[in-house]
C-alpha atoms as a PDB file:
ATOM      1  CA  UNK A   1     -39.300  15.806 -27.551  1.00  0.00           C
ATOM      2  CA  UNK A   2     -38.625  16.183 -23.618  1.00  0.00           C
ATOM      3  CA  UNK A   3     -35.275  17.857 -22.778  1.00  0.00           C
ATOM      4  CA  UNK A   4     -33.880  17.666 -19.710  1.00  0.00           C
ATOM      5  CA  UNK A   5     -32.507  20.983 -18.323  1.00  0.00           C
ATOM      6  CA  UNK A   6     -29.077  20.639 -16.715  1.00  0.00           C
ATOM      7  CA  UNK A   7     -28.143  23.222 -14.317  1.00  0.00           C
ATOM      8  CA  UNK A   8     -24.734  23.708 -12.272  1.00  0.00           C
ATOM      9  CA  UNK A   9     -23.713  24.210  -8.806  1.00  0.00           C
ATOM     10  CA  UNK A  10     -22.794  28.231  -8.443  1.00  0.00           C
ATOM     11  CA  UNK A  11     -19.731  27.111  -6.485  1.00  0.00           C
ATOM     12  CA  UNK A  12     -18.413  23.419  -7.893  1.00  0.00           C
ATOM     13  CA  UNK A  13     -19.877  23.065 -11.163  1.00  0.00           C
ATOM     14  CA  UNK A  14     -21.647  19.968 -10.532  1.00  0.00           C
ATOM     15  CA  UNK A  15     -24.245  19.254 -12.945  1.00  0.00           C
ATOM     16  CA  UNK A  16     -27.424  18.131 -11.736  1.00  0.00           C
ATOM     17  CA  UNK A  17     -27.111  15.194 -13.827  1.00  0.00           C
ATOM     18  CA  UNK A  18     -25.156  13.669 -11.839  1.00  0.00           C
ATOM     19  CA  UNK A  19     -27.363  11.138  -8.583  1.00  0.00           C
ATOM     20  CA  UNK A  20     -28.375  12.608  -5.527  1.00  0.00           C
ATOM     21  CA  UNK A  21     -27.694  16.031  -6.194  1.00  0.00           C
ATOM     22  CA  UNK A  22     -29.485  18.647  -4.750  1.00  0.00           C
ATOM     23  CA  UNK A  23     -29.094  22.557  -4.978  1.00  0.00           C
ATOM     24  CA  UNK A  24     -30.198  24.533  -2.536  1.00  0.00           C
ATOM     25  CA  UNK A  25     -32.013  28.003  -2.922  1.00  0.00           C
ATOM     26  CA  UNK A  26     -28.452  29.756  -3.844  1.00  0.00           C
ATOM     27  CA  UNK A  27     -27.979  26.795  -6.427  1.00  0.00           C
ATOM     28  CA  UNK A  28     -25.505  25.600  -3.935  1.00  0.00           C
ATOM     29  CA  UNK A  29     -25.055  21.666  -4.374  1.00  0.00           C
ATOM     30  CA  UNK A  30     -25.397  19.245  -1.215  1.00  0.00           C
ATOM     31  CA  UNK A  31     -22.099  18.423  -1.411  1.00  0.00           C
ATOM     32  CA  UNK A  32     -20.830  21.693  -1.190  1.00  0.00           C
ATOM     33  CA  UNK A  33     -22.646  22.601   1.710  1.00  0.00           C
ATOM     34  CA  UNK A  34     -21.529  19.185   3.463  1.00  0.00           C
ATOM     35  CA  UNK A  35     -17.993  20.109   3.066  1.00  0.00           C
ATOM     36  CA  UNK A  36     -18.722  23.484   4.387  1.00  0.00           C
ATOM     37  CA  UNK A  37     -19.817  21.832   7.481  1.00  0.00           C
ATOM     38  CA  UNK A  38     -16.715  19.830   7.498  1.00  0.00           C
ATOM     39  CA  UNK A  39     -14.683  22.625   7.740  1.00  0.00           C
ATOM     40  CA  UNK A  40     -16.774  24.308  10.039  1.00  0.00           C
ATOM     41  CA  UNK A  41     -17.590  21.786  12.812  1.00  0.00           C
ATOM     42  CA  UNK A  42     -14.864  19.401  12.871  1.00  0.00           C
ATOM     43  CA  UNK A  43     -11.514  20.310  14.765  1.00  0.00           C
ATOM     44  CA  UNK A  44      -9.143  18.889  12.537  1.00  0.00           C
ATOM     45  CA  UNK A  45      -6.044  19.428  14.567  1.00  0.00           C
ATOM     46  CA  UNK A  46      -7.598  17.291  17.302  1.00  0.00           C
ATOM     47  CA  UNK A  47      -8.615  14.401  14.810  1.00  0.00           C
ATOM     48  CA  UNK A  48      -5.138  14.249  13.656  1.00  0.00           C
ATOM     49  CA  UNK A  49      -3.796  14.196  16.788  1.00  0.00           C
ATOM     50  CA  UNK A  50      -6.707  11.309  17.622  1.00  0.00           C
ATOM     51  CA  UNK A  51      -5.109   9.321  14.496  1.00  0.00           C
ATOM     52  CA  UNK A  52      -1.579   9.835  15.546  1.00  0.00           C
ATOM     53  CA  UNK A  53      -2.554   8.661  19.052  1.00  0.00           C
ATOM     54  CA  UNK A  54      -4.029   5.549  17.305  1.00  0.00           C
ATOM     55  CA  UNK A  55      -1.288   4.014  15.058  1.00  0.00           C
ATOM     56  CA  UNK A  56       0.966   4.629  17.509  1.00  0.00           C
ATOM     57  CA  UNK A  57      -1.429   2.191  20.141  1.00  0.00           C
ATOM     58  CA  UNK A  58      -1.144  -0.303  16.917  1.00  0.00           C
ATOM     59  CA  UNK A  59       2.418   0.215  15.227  1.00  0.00           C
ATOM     60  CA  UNK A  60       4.021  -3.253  15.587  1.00  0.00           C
ATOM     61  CA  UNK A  61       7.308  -3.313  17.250  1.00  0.00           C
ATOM     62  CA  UNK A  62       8.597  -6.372  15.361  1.00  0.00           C
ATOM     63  CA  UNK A  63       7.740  -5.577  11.848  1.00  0.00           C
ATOM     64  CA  UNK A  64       5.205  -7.525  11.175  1.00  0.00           C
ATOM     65  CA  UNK A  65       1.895  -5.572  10.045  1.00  0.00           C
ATOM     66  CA  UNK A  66       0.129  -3.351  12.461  1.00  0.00           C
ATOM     67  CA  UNK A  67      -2.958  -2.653  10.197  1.00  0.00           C
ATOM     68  CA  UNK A  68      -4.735  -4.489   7.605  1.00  0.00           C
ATOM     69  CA  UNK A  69      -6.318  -1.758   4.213  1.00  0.00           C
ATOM     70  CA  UNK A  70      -9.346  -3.343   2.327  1.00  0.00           C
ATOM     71  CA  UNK A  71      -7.756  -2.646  -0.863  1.00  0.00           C
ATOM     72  CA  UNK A  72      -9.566  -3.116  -4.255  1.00  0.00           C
ATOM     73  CA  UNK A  73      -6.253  -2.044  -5.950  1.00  0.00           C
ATOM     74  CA  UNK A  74      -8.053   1.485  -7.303  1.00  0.00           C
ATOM     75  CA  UNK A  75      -7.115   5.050  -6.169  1.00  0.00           C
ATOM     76  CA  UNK A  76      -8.529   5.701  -2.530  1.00  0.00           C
ATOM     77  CA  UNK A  77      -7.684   2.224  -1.128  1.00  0.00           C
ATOM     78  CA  UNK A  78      -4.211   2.805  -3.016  1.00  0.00           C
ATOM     79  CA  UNK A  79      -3.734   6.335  -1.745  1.00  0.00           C
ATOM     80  CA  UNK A  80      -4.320   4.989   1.878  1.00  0.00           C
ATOM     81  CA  UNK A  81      -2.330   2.135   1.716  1.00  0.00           C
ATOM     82  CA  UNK A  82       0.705   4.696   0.242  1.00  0.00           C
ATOM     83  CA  UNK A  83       0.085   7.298   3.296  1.00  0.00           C
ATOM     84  CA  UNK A  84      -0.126   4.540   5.840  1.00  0.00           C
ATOM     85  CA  UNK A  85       3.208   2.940   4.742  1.00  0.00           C
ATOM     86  CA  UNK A  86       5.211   6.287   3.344  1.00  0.00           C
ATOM     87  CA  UNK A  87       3.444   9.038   5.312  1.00  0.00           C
ATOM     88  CA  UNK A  88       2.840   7.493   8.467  1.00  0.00           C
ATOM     89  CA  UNK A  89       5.698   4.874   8.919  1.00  0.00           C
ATOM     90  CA  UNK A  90       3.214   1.867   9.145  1.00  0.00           C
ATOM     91  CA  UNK A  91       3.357  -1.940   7.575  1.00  0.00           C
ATOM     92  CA  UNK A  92      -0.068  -2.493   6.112  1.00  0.00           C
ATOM     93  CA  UNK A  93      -1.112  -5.947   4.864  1.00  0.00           C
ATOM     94  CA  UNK A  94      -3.491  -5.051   1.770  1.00  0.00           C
ATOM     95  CA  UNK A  95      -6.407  -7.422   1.415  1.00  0.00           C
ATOM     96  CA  UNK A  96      -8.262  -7.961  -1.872  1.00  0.00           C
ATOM     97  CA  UNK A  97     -11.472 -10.253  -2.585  1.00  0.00           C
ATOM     98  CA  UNK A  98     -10.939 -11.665  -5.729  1.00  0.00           C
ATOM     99  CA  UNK A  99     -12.896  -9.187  -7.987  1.00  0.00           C
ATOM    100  CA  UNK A 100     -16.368 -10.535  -9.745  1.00  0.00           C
ATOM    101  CA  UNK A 101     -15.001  -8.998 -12.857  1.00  0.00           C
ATOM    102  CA  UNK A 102     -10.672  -8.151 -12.680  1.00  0.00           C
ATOM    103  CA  UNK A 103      -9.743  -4.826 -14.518  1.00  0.00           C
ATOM    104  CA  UNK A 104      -6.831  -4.417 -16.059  1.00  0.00           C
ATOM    105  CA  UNK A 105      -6.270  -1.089 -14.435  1.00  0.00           C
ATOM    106  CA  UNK A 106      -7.269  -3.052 -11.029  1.00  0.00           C
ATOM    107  CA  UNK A 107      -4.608  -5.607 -11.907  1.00  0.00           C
ATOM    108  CA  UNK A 108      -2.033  -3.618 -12.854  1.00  0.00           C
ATOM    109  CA  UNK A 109      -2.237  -0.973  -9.860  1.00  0.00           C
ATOM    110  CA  UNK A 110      -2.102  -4.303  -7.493  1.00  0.00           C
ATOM    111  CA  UNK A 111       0.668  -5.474  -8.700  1.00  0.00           C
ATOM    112  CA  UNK A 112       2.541  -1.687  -8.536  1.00  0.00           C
ATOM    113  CA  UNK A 113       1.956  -2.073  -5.235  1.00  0.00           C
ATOM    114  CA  UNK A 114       3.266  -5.096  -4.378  1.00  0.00           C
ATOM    115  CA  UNK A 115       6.490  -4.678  -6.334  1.00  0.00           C
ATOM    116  CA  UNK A 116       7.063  -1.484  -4.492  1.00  0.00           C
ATOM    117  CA  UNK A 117       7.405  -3.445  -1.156  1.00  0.00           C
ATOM    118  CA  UNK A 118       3.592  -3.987  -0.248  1.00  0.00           C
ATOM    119  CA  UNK A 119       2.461  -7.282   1.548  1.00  0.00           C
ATOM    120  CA  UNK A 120      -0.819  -8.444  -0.025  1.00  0.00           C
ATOM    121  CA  UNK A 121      -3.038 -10.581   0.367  1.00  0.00           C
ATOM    122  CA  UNK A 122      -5.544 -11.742  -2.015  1.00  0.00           C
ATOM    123  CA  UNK A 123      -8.752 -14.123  -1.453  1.00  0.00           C
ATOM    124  CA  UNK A 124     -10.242 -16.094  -4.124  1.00  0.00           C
ATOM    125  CA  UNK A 125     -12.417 -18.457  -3.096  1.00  0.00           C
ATOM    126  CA  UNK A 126     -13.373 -22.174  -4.489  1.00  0.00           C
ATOM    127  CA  UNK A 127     -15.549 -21.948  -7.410  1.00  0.00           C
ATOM    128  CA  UNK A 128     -18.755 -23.656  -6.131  1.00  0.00           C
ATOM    129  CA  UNK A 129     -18.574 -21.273  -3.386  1.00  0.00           C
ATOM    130  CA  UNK A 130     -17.599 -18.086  -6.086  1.00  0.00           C
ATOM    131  CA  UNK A 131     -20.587 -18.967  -8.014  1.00  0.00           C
ATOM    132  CA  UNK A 132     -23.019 -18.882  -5.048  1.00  0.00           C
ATOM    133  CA  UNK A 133     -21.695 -15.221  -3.959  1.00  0.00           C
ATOM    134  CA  UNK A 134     -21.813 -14.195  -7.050  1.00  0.00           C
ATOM    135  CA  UNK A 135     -25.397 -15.338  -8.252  1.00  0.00           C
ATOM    136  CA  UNK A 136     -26.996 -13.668  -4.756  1.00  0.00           C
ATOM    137  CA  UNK A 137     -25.116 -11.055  -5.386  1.00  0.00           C
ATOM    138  CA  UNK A 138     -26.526 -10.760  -9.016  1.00  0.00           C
ATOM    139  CA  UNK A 139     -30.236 -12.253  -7.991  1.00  0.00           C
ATOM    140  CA  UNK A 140     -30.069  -9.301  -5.178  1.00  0.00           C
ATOM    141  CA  UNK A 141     -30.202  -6.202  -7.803  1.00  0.00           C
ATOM    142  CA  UNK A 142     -27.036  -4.898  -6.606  1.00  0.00           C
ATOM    143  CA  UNK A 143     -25.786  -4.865 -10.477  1.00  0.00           C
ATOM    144  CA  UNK A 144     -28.960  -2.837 -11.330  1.00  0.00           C
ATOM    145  CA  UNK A 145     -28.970  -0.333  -8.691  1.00  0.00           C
ATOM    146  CA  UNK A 146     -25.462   0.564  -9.217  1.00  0.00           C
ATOM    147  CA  UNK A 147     -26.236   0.562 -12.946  1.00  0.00           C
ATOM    148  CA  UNK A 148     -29.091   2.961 -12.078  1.00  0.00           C
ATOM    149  CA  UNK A 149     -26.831   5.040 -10.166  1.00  0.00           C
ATOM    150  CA  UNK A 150     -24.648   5.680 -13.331  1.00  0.00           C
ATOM    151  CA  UNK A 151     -27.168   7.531 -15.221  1.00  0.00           C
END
């Protein structure tokens, strides 16, 4: 029997199950090493001054929403849509394609959202046209690449 030998990154733990990981020669993950040059090469106090300089250019002066957040109703586009609105004093209108397959979890942490003051928005189109996105999207390998991903 073939075993698989699963090694860790020396400063994350990352195992190198998990896709596209790479160590370098100090068993140093890729990921680690991009965030290093995060750190290192970006000027952070700049970009938030960059960002600052931006909603302010877009914060509406009526009330009315002065940025739109792609929002599948899971953590990141949550956690934006809570910085934008609590942190950062904007109105975002949250927009949602109707899922291919709704979540429970997805469902729920929409409709959090939405009680606690959130404009959304949420797109479902006709079923004729549903179907047709859905089988290219299917027929495309999109379901087996992310499934491939997973392992």
């Amino acid at each position: 029997m073939n075993s698989i030998r699963v090694t860790y990154c020396s400063n994350c733990l990352t195992p190198s199950s998990r896709p596209r990981i790479e160590f370098d020669d100090n068993g140093i993950c890729n990921a680690c090493r991009h965030a290093e040059k995060k750190f290192d090469e970006i000027d952070w106090k700049l970009r938030s001054e960059e960002f600052l300089e931006i909603l302010e250019a877009h914060r509406s002066k009526n009330g009315s929403w002065d940025c739109v957040v792609p929002w599948s109703g899971g953590k990141d586009s949550s956690a934006i849509a809570y910085k934008l609105k609590y942190e950062f004093g904007m109105n975002p209108l949250l927009v949602t394609y109707s899922p291919l397959l709704p979540t429970e979890v997805g469902i729920h942490n929409r409709n959090a959202l939405i009680d606690s003051g959130f404009d959304a928005y949420l797109y479902t189109p006709n079923k004729k046209l549903s179907d047709i996105y859905h089988g290219v999207f299917l027929l495309s390998g999109v379901i087996q690449r992310l499934a491939g991903m997973l392992v």
